[in-house]
C-alpha atoms as a PDB file:
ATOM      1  CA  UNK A   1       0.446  47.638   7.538  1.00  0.00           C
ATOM      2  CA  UNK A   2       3.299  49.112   7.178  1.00  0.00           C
ATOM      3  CA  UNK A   3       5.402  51.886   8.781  1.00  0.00           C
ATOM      4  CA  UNK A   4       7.039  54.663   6.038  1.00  0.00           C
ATOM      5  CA  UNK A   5      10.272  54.230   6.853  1.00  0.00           C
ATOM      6  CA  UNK A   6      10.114  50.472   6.053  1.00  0.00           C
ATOM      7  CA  UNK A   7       9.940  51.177   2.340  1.00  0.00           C
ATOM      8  CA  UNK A   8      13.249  52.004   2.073  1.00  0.00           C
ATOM      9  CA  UNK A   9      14.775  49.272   4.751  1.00  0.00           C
ATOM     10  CA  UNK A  10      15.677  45.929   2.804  1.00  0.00           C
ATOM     11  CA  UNK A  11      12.800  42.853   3.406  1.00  0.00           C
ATOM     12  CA  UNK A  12      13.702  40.465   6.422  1.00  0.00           C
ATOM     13  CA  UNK A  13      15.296  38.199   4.313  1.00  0.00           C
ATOM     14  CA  UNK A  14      17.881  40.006   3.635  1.00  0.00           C
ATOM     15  CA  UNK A  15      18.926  41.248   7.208  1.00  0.00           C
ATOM     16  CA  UNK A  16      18.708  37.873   8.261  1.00  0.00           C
ATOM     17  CA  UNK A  17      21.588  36.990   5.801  1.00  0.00           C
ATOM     18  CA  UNK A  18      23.644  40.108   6.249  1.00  0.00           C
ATOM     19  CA  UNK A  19      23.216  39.592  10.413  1.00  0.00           C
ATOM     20  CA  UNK A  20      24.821  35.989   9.473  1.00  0.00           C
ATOM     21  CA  UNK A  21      27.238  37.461   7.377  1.00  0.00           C
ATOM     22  CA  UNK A  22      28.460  39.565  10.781  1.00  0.00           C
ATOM     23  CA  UNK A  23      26.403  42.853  10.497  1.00  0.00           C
ATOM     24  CA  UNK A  24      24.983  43.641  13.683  1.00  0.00           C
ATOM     25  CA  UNK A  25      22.979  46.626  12.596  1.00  0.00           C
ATOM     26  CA  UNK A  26      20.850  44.410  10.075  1.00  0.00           C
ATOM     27  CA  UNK A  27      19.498  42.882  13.263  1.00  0.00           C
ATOM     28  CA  UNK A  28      18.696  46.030  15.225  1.00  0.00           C
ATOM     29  CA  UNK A  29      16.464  46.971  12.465  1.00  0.00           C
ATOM     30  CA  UNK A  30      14.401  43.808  12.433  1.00  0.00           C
ATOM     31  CA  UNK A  31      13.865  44.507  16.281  1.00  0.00           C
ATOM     32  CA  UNK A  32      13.048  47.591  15.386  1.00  0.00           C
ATOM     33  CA  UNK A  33      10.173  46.241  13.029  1.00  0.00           C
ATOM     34  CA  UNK A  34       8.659  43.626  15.327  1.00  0.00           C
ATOM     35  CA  UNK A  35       9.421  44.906  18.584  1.00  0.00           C
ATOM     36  CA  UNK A  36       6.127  46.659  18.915  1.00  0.00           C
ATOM     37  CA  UNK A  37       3.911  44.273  16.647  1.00  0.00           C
ATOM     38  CA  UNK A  38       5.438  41.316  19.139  1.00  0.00           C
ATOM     39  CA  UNK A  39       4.382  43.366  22.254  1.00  0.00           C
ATOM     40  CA  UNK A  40       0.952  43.526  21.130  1.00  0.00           C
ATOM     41  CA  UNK A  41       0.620  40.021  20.285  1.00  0.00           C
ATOM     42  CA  UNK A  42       1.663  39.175  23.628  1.00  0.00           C
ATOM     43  CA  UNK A  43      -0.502  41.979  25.427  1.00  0.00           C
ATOM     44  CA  UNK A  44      -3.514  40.369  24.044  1.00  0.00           C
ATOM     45  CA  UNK A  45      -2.482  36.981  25.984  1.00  0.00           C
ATOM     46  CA  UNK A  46      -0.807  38.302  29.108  1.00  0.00           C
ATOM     47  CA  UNK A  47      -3.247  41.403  29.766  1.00  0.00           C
ATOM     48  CA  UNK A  48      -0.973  43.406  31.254  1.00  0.00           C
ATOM     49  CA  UNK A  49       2.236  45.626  30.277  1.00  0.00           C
ATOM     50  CA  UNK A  50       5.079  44.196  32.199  1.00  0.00           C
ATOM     51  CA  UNK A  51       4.627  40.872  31.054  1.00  0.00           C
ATOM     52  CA  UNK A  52       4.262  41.866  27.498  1.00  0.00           C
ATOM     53  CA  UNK A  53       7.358  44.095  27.488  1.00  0.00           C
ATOM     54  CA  UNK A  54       9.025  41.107  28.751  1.00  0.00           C
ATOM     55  CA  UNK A  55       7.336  38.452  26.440  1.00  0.00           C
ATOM     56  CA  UNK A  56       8.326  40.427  23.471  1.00  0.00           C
ATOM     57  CA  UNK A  57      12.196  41.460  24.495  1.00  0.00           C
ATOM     58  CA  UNK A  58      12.489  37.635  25.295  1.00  0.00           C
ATOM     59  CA  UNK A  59      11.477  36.871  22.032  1.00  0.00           C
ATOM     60  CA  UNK A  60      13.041  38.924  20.363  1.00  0.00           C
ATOM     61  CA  UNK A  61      16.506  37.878  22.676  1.00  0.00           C
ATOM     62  CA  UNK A  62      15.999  33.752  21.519  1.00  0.00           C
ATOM     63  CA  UNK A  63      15.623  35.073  17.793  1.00  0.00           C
ATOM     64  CA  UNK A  64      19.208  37.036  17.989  1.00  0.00           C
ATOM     65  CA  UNK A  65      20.903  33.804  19.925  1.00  0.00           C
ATOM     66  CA  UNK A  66      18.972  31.167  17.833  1.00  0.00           C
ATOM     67  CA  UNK A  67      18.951  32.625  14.335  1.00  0.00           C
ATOM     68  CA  UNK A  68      20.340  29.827  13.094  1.00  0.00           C
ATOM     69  CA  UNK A  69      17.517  27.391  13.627  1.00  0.00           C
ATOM     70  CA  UNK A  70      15.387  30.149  10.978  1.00  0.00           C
ATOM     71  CA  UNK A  71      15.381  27.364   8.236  1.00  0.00           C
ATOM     72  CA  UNK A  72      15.999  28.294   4.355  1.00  0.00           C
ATOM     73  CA  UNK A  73      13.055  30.143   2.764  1.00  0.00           C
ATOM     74  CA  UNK A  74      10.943  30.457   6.138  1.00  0.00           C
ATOM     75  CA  UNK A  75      10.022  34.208   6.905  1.00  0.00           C
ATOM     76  CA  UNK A  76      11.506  35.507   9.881  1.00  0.00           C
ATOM     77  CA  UNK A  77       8.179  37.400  10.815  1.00  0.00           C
ATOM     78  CA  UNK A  78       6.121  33.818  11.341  1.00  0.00           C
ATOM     79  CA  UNK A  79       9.273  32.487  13.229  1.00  0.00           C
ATOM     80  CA  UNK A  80       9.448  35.176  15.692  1.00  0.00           C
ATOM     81  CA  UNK A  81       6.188  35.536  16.084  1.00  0.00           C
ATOM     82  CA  UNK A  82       5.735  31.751  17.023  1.00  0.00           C
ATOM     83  CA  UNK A  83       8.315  32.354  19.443  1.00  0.00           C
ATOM     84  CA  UNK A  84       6.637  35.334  21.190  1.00  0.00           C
ATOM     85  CA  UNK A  85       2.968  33.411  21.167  1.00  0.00           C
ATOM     86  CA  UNK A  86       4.462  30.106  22.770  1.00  0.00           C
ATOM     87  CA  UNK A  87       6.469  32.420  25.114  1.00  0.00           C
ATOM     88  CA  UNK A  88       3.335  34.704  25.983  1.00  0.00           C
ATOM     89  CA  UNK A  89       1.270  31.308  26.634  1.00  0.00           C
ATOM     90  CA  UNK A  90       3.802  30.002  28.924  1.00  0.00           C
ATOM     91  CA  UNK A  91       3.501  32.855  31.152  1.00  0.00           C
ATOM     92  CA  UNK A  92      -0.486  32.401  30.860  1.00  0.00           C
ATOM     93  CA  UNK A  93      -0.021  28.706  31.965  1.00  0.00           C
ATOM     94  CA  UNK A  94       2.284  29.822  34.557  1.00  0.00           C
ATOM     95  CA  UNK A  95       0.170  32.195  36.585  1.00  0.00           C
ATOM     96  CA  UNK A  96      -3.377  32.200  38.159  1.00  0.00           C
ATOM     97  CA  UNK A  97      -5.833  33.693  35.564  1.00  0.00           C
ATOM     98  CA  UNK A  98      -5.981  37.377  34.883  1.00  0.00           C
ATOM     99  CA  UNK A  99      -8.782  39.668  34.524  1.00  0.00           C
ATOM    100  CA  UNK A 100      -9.691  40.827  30.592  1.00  0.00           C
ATOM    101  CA  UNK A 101      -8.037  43.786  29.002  1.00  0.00           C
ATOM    102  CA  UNK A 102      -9.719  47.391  29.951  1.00  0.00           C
ATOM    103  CA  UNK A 103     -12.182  47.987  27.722  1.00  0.00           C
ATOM    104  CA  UNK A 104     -10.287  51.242  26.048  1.00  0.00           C
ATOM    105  CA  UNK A 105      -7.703  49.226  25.342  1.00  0.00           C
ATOM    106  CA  UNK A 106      -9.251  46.435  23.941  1.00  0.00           C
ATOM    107  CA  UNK A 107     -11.309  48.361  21.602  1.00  0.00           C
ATOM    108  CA  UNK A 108      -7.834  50.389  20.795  1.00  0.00           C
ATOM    109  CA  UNK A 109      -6.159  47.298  19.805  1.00  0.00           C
ATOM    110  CA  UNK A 110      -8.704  45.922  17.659  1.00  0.00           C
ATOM    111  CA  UNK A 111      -8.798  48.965  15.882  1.00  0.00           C
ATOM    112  CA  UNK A 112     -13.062  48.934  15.423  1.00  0.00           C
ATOM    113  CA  UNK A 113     -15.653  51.526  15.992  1.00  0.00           C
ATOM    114  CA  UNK A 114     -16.357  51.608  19.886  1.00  0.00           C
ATOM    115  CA  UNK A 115     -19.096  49.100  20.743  1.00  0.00           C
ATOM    116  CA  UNK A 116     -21.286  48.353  24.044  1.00  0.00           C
ATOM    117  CA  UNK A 117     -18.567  48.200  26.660  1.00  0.00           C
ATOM    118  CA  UNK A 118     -20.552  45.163  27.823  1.00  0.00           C
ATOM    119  CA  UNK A 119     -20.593  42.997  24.536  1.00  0.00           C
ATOM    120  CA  UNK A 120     -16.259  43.679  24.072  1.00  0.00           C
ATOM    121  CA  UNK A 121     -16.119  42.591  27.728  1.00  0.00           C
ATOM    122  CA  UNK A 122     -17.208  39.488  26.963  1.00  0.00           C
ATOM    123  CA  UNK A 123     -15.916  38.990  23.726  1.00  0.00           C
ATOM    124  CA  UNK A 124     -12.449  39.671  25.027  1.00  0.00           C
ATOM    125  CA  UNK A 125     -13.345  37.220  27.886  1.00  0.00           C
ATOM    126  CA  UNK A 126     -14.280  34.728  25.114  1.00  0.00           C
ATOM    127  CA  UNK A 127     -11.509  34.852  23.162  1.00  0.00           C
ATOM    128  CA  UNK A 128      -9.322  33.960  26.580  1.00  0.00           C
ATOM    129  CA  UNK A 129     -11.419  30.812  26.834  1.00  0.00           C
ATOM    130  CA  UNK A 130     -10.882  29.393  23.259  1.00  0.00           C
ATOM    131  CA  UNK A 131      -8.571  26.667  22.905  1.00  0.00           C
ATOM    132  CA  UNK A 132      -4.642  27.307  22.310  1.00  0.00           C
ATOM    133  CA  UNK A 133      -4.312  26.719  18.278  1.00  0.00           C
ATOM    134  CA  UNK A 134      -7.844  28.497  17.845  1.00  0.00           C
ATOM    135  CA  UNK A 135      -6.561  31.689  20.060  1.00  0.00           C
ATOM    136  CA  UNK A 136      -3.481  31.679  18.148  1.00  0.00           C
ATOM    137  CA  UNK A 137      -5.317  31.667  14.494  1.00  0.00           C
ATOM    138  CA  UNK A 138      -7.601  34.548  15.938  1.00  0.00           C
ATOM    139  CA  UNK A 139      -4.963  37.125  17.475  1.00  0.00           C
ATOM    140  CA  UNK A 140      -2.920  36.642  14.225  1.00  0.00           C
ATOM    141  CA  UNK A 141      -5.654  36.837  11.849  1.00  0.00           C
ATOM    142  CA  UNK A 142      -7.861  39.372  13.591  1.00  0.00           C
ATOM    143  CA  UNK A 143      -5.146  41.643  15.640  1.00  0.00           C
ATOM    144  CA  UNK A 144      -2.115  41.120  13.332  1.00  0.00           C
ATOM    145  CA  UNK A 145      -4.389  41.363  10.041  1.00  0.00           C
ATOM    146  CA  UNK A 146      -2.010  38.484   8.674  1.00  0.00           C
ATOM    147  CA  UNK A 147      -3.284  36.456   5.376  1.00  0.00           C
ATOM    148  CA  UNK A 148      -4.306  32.576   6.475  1.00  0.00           C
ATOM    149  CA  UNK A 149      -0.808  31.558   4.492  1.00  0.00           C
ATOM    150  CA  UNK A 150       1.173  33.698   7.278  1.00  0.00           C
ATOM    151  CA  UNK A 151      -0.678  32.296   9.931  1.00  0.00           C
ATOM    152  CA  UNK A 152      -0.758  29.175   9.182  1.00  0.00           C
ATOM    153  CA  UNK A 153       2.934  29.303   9.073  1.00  0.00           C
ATOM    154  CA  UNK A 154       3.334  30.776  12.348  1.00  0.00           C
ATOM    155  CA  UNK A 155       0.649  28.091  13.897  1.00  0.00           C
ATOM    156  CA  UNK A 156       2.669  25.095  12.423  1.00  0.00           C
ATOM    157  CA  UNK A 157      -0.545  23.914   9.789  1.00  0.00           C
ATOM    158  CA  UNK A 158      -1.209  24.720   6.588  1.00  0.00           C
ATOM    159  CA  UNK A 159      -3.406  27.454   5.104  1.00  0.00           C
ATOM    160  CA  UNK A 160      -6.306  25.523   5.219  1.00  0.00           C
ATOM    161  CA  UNK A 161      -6.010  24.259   8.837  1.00  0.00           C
ATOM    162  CA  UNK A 162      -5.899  27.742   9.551  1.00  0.00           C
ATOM    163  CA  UNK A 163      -8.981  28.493   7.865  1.00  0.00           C
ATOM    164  CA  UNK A 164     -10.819  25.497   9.509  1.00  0.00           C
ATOM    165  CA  UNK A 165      -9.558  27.044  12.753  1.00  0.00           C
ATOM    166  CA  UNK A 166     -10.257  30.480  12.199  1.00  0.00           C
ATOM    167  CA  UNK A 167     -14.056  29.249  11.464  1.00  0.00           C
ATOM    168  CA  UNK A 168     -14.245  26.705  14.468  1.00  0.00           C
ATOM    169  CA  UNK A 169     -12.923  29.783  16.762  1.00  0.00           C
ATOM    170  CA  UNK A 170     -15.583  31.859  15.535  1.00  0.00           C
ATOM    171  CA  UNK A 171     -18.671  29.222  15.828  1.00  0.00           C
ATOM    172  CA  UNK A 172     -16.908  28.515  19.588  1.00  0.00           C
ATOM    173  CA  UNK A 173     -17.249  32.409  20.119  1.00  0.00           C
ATOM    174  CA  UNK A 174     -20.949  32.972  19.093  1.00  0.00           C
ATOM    175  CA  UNK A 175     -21.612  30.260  21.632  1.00  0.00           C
ATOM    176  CA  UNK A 176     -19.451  31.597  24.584  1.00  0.00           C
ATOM    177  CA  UNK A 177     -21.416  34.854  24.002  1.00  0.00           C
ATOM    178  CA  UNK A 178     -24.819  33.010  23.735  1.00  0.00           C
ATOM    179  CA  UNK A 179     -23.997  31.363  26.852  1.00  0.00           C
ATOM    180  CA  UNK A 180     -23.075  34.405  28.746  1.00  0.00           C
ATOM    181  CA  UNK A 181     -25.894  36.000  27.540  1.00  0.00           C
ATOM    182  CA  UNK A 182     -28.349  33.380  29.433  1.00  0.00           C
END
């Protein structure tokens, strides 16, 4: 989705080559346009605010000083967005585990009708247990409504490894939620 203003702002592509080209302000506006999407990807991992402020302004810091490692025709969106998950999992790896989103919030950021506050608990809790690539494929496809071509580009695999990922997370989570429920 979107934001209205964005319709009239040129597609990352182009900023990326006018910020080469020595225009500052063509950067400020892709931070403008991923600065919140990054620091809900990174909520989702990190669980709390702090952390995901941080996650996302240090992603969004490597993409300014390493724009030059953005290779020819890759988007700029799947780039950063790598950068903030493998950022936001470092800081997972790095600390003792954290308890699961609020429930509010979860159901706010998956934008779905409320449900039993017991069944998101442990889906959220589930989704924290999958395995690294299958979280990844998730959060992007689920949270960041990106097409399996987009995530597979942020996840390093093609569209179809996505797509076998997407539907091995999904058989994992029916049976971390049939095993809670015994």
């Amino acid at each position: 989705m979107s934001e209205p203003d964005q319709a009239a702002e040129p597609d990352d592509q182009l900023l990326v080559e006018r910020f080469a080209g020595g225009d500052g302000a063509a950067f400020d506006t892709l931070v403008r346009r991923y600065q919140r999407q990054l620091y809900w990807l990174a909520l989702r991992y990190v669980g709390n605010d702090a952390d995901a402020k941080d996650v996302a302004q240090r992603a969004l810091v490597q993409a300014f000083t390493r724009l030059s490692e953005l290779r020819s025709g890759q988007a700029f969106r799947g780039w950063v967005y790598r950068i903030a998950a493998n950022l936001a999992l470092n800081v997972v790896r790095d600390r003792k585990p954290q308890s699961p989103l609020v429930d509010d919030v979860a159901v706010a950021l998956t934008r779905e009708p409320l449900v039993e506050e017991e069944a998101q608990r442990r889906l959220r809790a589930a989704v924290t247990r999958l395995p690294p690539k299958q979280r990844l494929v998730v959060e992007l496809r689920v949270f960041q409504e990106l097409s399996f071509a987009a995530v597979g580009e942020v996840a390093e695999c093609s569209e179809d490894s996505a797509k076998v990922n997407f539907h091995y997370a999904l058989k994992k989570l029916r049976e971390l939620m049939n095993e809670d429920e015994s």
